[in-house]
Protein backbone atom coordinates (compact mmCIF):
# COMPACT_ATOMS: atom_id res chain seq x y z
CA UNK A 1 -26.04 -34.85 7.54
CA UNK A 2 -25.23 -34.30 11.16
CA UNK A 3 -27.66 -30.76 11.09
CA UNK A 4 -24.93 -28.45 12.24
CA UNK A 5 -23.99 -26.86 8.92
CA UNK A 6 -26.32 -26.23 6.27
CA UNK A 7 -25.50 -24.82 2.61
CA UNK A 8 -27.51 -22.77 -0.27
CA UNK A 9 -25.63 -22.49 -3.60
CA UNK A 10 -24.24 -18.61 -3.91
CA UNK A 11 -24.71 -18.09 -0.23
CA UNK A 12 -22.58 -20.88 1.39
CA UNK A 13 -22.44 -22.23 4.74
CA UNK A 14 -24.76 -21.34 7.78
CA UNK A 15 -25.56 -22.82 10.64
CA UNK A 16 -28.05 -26.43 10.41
CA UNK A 17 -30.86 -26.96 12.37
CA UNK A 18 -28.97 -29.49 15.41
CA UNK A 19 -27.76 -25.90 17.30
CA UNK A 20 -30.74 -24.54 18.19
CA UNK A 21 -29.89 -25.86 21.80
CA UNK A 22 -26.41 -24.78 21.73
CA UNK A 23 -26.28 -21.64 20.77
CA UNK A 24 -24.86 -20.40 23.65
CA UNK A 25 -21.65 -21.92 22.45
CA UNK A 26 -22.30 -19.75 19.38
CA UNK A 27 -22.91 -16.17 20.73
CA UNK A 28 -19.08 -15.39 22.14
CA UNK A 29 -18.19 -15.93 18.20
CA UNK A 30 -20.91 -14.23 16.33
CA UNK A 31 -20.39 -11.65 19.14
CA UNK A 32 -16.90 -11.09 18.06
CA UNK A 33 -15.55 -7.95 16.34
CA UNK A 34 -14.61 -8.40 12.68
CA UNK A 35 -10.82 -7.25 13.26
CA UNK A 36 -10.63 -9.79 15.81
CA UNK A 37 -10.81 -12.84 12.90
CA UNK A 38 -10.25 -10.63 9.59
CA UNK A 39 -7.57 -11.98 7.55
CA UNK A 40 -5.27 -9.91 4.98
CA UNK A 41 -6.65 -8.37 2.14
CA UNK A 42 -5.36 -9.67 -1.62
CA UNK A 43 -4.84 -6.25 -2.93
CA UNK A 44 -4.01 -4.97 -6.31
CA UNK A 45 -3.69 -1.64 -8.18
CA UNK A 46 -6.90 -0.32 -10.77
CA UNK A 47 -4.07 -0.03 -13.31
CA UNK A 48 -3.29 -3.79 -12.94
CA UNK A 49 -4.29 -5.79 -15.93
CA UNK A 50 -6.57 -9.03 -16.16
CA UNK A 51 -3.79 -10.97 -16.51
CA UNK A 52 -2.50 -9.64 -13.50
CA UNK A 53 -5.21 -10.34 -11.41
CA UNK A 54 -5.87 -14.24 -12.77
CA UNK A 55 -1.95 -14.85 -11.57
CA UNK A 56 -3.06 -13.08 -8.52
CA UNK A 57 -6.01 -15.62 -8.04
CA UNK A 58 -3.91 -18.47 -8.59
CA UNK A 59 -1.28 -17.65 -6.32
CA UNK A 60 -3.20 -16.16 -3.49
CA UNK A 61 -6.07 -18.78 -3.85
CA UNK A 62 -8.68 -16.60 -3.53
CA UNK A 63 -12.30 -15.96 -4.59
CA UNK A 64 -11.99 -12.37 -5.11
CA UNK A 65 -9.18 -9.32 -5.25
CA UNK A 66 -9.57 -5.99 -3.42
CA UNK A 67 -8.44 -3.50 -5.79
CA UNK A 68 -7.20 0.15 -4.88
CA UNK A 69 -6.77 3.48 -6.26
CA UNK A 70 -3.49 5.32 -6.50
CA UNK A 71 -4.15 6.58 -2.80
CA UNK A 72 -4.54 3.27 -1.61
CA UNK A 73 -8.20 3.47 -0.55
CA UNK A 74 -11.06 1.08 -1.77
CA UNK A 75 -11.62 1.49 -5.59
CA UNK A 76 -13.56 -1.83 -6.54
CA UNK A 77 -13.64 -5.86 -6.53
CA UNK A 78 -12.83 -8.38 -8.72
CA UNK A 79 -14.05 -11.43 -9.12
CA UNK A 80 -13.46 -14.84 -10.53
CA UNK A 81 -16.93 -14.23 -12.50
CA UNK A 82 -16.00 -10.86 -13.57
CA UNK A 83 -12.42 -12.34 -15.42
CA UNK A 84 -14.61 -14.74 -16.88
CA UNK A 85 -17.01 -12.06 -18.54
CA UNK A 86 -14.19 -10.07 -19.68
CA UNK A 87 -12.06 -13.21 -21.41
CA UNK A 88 -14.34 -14.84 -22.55
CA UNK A 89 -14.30 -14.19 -26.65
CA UNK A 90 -12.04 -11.19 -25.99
CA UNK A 91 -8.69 -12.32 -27.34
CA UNK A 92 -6.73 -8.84 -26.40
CA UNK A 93 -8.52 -9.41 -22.51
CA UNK A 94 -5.42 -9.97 -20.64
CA UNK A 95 -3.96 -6.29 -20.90
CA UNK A 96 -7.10 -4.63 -19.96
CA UNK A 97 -7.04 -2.85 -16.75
CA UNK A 98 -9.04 -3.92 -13.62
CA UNK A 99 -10.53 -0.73 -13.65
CA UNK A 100 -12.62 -2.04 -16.75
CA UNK A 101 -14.06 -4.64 -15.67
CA UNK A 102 -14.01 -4.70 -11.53
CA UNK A 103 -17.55 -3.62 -9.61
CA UNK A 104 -16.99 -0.35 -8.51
CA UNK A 105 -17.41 1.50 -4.95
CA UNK A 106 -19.51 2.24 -3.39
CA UNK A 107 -21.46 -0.64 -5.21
CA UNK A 108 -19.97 -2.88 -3.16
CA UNK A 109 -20.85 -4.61 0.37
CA UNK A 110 -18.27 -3.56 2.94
CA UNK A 111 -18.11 -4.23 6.80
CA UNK A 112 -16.36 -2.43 9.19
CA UNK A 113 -13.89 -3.52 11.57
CA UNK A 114 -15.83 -2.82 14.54
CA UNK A 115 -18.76 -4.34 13.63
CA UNK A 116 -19.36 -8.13 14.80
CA UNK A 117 -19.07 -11.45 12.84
CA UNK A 118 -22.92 -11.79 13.55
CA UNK A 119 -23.43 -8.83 11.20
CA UNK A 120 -20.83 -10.00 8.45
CA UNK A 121 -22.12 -13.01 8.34
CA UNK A 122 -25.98 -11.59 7.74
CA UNK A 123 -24.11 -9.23 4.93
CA UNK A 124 -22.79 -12.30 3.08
CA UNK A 125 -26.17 -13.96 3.24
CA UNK A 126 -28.12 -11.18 2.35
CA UNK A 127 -26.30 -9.73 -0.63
CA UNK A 128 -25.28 -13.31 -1.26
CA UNK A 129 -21.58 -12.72 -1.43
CA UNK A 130 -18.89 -15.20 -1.00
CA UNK A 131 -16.92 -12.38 1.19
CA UNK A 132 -16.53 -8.96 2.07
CA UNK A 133 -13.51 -6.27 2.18
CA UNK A 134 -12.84 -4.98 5.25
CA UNK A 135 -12.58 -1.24 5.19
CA UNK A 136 -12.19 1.74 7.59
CA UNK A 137 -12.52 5.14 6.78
CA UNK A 138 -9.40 6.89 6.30
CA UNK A 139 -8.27 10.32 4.89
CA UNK A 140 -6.56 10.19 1.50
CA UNK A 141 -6.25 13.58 -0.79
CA UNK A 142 -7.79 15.71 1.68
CA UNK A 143 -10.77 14.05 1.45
CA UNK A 144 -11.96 10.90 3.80
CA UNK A 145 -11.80 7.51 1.63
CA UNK A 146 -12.36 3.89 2.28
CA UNK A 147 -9.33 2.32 3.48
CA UNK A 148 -8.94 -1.54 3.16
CA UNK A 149 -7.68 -3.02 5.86
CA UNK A 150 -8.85 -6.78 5.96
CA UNK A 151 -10.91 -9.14 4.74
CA UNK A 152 -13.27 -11.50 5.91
CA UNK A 153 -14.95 -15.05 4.16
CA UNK A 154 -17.01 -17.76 4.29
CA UNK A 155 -13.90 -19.76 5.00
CA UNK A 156 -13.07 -17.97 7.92
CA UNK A 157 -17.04 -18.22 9.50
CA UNK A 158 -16.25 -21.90 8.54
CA UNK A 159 -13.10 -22.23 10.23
CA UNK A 160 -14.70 -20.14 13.45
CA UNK A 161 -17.87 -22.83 13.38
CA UNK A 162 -15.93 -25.74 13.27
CA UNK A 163 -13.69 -24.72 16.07
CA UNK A 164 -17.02 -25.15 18.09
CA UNK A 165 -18.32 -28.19 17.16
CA UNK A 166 -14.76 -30.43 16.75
């Protein structure tokens, strides 16, 4: 109501219309690097079941899980949408693996921890995500891998907007 925040369902929160004249107070956090705000990633393992990862949901109160190959590095997501699909009229659902039903890399919108909250937050708006896994690249096997090392939401832009405007 105010103008500051504005909101577009499957996108989120952005900033409203009232800050054109303030952005200044804006640009130090958009201009901030992603590890600087990134919180911990929810991780679990591909061979984790659907079961698994609803308790995980629950418990973590979360949107989304990072999931991770045996090496550790970056395997897929899964989502609160993508437990639904697989549940819903499947009866024997809860002992399939995450590795059935998760989106798979490199289909997936990453960010790196270098790169600024400015760019995350055009990410989540573009590929209309509700966050994204921080990963950097790392060498696993001999061979370099994605290596999750945070993550970063709409509730944290939220929480870094608000600490502007209170």
């Amino acid at each position: 109501m105010l103008g500051y925040l504005d909101a577009k369902p499957k996108v989120g929160y952005f900033i409203g219309p009232a800050f054109p004249d303030e952005q200044a107070g804006l640009a130090p956090i958009a201009d901030m690097q992603v590890r600087e705000v990134m919180g911990a990633p929810v991780v679990l393992r591909d061979t984790a079941t659907v079961s698994d990862a609803v308790v995980a949901l629950f418990l973590e109160n979360v949107g989304n899980l990072t999931v991770v190959d045996a090496t550790g590095s970056l395997a897929g997501i899964v989502s609160r949408k993508d437990l639904i699909k697989a549940t819903f009229g499947n009866p024997q659902a809860s002992s399939v693996p995450l590795s059935m039903v998760m989106t798979r890399y490199p289909n997936i919108v990453t960010i790196s921890p270098d790169e600024t909250v400015r760019k995350a937050i055009g990410k989540m708006i573009e590929h209309e995500v509700d966050g994204l896994p921080v990963v950097q690249q790392g060498v696993n096997d001999g061979g370099v891998k994605p290596e999750v090392v945070g993550r970063i939401t709409k509730t944290t832009i939220i929480k870094l907007l608000y600490d502007v405007i209170k």
